[in-house]
Protein backbone atom coordinates (compact mmCIF):
# COMPACT_ATOMS: atom_id res chain seq x y z
CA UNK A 1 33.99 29.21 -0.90
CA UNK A 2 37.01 30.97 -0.92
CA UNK A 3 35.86 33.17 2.61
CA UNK A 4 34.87 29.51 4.02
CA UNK A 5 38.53 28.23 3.99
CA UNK A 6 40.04 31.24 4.81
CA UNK A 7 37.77 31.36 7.53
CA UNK A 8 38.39 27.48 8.99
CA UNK A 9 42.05 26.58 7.26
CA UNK A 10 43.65 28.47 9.51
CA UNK A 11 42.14 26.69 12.55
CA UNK A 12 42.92 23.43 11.35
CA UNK A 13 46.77 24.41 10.07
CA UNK A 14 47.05 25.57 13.82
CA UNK A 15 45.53 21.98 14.88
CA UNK A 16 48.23 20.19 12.70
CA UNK A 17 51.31 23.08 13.86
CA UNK A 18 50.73 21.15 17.57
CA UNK A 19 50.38 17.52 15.99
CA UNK A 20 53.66 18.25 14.03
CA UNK A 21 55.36 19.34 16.95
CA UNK A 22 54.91 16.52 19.19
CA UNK A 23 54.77 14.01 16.56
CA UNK A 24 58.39 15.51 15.75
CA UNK A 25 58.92 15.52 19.48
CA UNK A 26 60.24 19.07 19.35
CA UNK A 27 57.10 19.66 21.83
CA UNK A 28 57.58 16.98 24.90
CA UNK A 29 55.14 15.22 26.74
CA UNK A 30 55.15 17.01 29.59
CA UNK A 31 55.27 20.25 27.05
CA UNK A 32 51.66 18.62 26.56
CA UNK A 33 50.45 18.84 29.75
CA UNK A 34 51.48 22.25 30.94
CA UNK A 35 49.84 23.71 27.71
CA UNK A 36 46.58 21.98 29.00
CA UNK A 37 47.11 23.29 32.73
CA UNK A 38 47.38 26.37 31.11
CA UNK A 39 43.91 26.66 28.86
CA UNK A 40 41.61 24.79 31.06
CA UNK A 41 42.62 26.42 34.23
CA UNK A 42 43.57 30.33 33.09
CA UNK A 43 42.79 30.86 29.05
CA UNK A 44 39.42 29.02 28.53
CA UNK A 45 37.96 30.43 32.31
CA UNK A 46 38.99 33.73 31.72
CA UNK A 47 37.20 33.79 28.47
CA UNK A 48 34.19 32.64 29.31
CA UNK A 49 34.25 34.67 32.84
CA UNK A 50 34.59 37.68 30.56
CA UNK A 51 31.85 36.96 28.34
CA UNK A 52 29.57 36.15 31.01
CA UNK A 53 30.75 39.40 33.10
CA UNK A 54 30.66 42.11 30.49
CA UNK A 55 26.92 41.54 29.33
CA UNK A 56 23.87 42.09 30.94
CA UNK A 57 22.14 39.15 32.90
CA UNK A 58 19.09 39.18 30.76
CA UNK A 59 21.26 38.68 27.55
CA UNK A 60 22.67 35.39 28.44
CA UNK A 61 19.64 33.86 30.82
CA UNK A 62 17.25 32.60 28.00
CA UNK A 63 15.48 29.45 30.24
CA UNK A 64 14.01 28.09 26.29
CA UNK A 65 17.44 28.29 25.16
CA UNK A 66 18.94 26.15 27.64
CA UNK A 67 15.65 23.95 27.70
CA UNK A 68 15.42 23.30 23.96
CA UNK A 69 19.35 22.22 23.90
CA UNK A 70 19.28 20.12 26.91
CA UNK A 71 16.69 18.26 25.91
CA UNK A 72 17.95 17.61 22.56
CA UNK A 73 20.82 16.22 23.69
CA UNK A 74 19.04 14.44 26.30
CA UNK A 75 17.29 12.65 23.28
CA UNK A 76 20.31 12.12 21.27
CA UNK A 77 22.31 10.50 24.21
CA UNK A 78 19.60 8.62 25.00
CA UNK A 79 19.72 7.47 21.17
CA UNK A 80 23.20 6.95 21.21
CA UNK A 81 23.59 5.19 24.37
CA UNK A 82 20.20 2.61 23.44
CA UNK A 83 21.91 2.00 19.84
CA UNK A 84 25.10 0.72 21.65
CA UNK A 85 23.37 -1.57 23.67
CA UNK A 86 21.80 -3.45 20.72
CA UNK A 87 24.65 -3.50 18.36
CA UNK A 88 27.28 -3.76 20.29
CA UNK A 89 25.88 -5.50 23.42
CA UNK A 90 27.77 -2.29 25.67
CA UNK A 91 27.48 -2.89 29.07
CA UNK A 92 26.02 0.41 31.14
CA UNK A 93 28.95 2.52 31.13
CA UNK A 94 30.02 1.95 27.56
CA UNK A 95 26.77 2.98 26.63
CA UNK A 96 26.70 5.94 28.76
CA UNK A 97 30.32 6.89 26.87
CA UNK A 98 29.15 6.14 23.82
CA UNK A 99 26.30 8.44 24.35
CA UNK A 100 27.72 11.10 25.98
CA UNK A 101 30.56 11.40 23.33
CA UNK A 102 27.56 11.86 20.28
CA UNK A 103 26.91 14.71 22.27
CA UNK A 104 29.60 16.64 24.25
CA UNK A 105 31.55 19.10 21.46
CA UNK A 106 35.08 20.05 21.38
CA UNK A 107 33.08 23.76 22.35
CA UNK A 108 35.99 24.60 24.86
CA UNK A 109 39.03 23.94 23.54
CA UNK A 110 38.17 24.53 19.43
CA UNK A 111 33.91 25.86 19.72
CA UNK A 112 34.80 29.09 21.34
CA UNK A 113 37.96 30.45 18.97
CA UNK A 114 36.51 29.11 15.76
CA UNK A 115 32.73 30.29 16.05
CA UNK A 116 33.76 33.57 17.86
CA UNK A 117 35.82 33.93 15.50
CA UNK A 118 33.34 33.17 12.64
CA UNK A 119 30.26 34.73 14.26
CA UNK A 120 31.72 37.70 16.45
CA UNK A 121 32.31 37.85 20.32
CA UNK A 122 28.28 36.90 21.00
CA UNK A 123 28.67 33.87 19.67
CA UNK A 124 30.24 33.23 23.19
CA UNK A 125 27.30 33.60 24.69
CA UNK A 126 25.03 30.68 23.83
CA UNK A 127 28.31 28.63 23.29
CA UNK A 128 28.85 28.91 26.96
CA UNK A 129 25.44 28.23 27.86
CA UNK A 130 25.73 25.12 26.17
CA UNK A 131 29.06 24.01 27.60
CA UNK A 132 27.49 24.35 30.91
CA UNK A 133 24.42 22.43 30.57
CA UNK A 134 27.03 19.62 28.65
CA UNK A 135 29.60 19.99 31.82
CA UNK A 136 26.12 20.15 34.09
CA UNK A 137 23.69 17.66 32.15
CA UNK A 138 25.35 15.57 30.06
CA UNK A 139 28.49 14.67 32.05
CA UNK A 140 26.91 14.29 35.26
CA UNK A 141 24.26 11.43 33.94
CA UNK A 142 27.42 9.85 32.72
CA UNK A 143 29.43 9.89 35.51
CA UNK A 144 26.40 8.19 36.95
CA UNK A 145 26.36 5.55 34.62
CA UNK A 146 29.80 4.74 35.06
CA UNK A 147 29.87 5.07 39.26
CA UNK A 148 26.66 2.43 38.89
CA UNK A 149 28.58 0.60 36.08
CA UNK A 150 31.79 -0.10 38.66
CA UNK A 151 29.73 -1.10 41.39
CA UNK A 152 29.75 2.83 43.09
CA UNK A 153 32.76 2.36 45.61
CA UNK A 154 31.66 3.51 48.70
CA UNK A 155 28.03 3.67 47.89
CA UNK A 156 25.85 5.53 45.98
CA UNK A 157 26.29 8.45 48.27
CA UNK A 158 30.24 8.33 47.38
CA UNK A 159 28.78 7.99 43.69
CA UNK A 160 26.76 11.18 44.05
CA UNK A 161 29.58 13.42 46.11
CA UNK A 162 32.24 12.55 43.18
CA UNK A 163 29.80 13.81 40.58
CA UNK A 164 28.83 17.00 42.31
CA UNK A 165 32.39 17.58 43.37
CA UNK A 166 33.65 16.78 39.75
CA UNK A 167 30.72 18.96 38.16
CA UNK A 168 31.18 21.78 41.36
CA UNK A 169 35.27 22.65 40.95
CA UNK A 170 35.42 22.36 37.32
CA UNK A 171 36.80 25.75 36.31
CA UNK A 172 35.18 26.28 33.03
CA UNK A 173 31.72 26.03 35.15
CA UNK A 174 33.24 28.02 38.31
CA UNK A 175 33.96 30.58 35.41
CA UNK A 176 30.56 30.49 33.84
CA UNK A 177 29.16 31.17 37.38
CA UNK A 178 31.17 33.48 38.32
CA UNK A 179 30.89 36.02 35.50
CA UNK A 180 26.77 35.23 35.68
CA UNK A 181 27.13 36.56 39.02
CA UNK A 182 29.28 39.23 38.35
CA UNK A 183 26.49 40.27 35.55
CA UNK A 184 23.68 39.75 37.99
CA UNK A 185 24.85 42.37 40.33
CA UNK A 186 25.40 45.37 37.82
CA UNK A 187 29.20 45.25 38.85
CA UNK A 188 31.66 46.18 35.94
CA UNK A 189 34.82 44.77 35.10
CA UNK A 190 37.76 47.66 36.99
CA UNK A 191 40.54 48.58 34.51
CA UNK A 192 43.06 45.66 35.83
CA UNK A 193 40.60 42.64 35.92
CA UNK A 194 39.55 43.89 31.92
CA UNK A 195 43.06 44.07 30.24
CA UNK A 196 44.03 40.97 32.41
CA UNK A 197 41.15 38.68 31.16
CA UNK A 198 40.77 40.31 27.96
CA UNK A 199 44.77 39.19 27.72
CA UNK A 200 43.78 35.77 28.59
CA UNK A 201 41.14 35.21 26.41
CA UNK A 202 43.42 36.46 23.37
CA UNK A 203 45.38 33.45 24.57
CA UNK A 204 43.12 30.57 24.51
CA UNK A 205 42.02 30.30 20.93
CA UNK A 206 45.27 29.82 19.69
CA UNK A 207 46.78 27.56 22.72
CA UNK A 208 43.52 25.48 22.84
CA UNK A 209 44.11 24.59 18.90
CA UNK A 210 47.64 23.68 19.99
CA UNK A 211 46.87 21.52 22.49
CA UNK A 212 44.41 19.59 20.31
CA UNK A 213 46.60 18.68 17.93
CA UNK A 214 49.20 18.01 20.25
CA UNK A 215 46.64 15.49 21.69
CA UNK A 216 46.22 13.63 19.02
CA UNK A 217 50.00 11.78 18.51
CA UNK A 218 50.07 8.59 20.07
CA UNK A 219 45.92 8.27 19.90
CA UNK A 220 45.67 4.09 19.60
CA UNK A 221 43.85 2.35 17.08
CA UNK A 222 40.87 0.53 17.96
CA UNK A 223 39.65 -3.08 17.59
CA UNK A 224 35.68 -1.16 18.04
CA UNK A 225 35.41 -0.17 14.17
CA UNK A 226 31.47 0.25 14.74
CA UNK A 227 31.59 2.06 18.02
CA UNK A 228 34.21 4.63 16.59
CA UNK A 229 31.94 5.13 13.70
CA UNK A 230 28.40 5.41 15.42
CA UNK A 231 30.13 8.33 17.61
CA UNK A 232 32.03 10.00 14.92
CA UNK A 233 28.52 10.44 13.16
CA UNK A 234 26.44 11.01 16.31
CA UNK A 235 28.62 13.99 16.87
CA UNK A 236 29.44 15.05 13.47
CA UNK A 237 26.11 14.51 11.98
CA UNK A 238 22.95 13.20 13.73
CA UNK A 239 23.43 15.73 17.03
CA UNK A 240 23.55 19.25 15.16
CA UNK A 241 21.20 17.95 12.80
CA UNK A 242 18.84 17.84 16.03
CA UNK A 243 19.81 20.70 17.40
CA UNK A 244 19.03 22.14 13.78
CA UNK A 245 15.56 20.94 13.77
CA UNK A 246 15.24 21.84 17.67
CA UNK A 247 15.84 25.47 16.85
CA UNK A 248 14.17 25.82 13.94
CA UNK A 249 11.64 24.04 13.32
CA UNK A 250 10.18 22.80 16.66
CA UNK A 251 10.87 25.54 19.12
CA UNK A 252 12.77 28.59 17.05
CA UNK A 253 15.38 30.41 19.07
CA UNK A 254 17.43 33.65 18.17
CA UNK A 255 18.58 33.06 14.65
CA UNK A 256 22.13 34.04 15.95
CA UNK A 257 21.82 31.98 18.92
CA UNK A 258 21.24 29.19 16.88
CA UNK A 259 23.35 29.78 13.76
CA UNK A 260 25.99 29.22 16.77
CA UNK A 261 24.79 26.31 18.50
CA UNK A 262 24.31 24.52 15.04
CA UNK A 263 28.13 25.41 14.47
CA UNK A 264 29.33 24.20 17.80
CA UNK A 265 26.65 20.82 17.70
CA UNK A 266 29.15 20.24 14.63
CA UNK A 267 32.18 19.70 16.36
CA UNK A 268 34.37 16.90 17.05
CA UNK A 269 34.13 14.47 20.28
CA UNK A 270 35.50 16.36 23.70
CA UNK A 271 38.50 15.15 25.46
CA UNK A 272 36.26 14.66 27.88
CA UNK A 273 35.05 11.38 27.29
CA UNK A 274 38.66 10.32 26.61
CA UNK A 275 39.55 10.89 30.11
CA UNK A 276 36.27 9.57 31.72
CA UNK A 277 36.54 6.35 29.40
CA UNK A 278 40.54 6.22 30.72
CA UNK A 279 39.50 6.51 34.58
CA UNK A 280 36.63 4.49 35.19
CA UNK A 281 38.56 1.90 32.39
CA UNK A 282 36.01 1.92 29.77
CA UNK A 283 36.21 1.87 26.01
CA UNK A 284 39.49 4.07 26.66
CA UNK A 285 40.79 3.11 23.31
CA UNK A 286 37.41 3.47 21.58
CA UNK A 287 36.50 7.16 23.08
CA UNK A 288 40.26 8.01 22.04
CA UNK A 289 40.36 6.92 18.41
CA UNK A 290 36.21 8.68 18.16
CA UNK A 291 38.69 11.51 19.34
CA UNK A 292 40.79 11.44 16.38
CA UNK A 293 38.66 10.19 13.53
CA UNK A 294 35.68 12.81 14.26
CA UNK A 295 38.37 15.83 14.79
CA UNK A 296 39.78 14.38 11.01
CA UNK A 297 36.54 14.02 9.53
CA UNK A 298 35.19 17.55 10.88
CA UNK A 299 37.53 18.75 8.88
CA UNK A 300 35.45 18.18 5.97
CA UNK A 301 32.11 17.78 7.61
CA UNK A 302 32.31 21.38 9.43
CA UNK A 303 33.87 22.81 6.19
CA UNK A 304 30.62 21.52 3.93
CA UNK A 305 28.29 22.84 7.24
CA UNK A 306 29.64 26.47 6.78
CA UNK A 307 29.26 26.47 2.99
CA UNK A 308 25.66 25.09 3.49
CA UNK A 309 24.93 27.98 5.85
CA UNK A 310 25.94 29.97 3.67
CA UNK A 311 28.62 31.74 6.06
């Protein structure tokens, strides 16, 4: 017990450090967002372009891998998105969110530095993986949703283009290409490029934490008590309980591999569905407060996870 919380206190105290400072307002708003520039366009790419780059290509290509966690998620979006639509009577792209966010982890911004950091520098591996088929899967078919949702401005074919474009020039999955590629062709990492990633990627554990709690002042309240729950426990119980039972009892993977995935299933809602819910102007308040309550709760949900895998 006593490892455990050394191990994941010090994750969440650096969570709170960047609530405290802008709920203080020592940290200003637009301190916020050049933090955020900062991780999701330089920190978070250069760590996962580095942990793509420096292994070999048949380390990180495992096609039942990828297939066993897609599909999982498939089914618990699917889940998610259908249980909305009865109980709450959500319309198309409410459901879609609602799915989605049962789903799509926190991997970037708190997955990578606090299972790496648990696990070891492999952990990185499947982590990224699954990012990319969330940023590649799961977003897409929700960006769908909500393009058919609003009527698709300009036509489905507008629809499509903004999803591909979105899903295309997103760095994190530029970076996960990228270093796949770099892998693929035998090429290693020159003396500069190394220490200048490697740099990077010491930063974005510690700045990504910041951010989050940072993120989290201000977060409104919600009238959608039910919707706010069903995601919180999608995300912080029902999906890695899937991915559990995907990985272990229905099609085994690498223990590791899975000991990872498990860890990251277990995290709280992404940003992600925050700022989709924001743009396309629905359930902006809902996806925010799921935001805050399953980041709170996984607190003590992630904390009991860890003990019960006996890490």
């Amino acid at each position: 017990m006593e490892t455990m919380i050394s191990i994941t206190l010090p994750f969440f105290a650096l969570i709170g450090c960047g609530y405290a400072a802008a709920r203080i307002q020592i940290l200003p708003e637009g301190g916020i967002d050049g933090i955020n520039v900062f991780v999701f366009y330089f920190a978070l790419p250069a760590l996962l372009f580095r942990t793509m780059a420096t292994r070999p290509l048949a380390d990180i290509v495992d096609p039942g891998f990828i297939g066993v966690y897609a599909l999982t998620s498939l089914v618990v979006f699917a889940a998610g998105a259908l249980i909305a639509r009865l109980l709450f009577a959500a319309g198309l792209g409410g459901a879609a969110l609602i799915g989605l966010a049962g789903v799509y982890s926190n991997s970037g911004y708190l997955g990578l530095p606090l299972v790496v950091a648990m696990l070891g520098e492999g952990a990185a591996v499947p982590i990224a993986l699954a990012l990319a088929v969330d940023l590649v899967l799961m977003v897409s078919i929700a960006i769908a949703a909500l393009e058919v949702n609003r009527g698709g401005d300009g036509g489905p074919g507008h629809g499509m283009r903004n999803i591909a474009r979105a899903v295309i020039f997103n760095p994190l999955v530029l970076s996960i290409g990228a270093g796949v590629a770099v892998s693929a062709a035998g090429m290693e990492l020159v003396a500069p490029i190394e220490t200048f990633t490697r740099f990077l990627s010491a930063a974005a554990g510690p700045a990504a934490l910041f951010a989050i709690g940072a993120s989290l002042v201000g977060r409104p309240l919600s009238s959608g008590l039910g919707e706010v729950t069903q995601m919180t426990c999608f995300k912080l119980i029902v999906h890695p309980f899937a991915v559990w039972a995907a990985m272990t009892l229905i099609y085994p993977v690498d223990p590791f591999w899975a000991r990872a995935t498990i860890l990251v299933a277990a995290l709280p809602v992404a940003g992600t569905v925050f700022v989709l819910g924001q743009r396309y102007r629905v359930y902006a308040a809902r996806t925010s407060m799921a935001i805050l309550s399953s980041t709170i709760a996984a607190m003590a949900t992630f904390t009991v996870l860890v003990f019960l895998m006996g890490l």
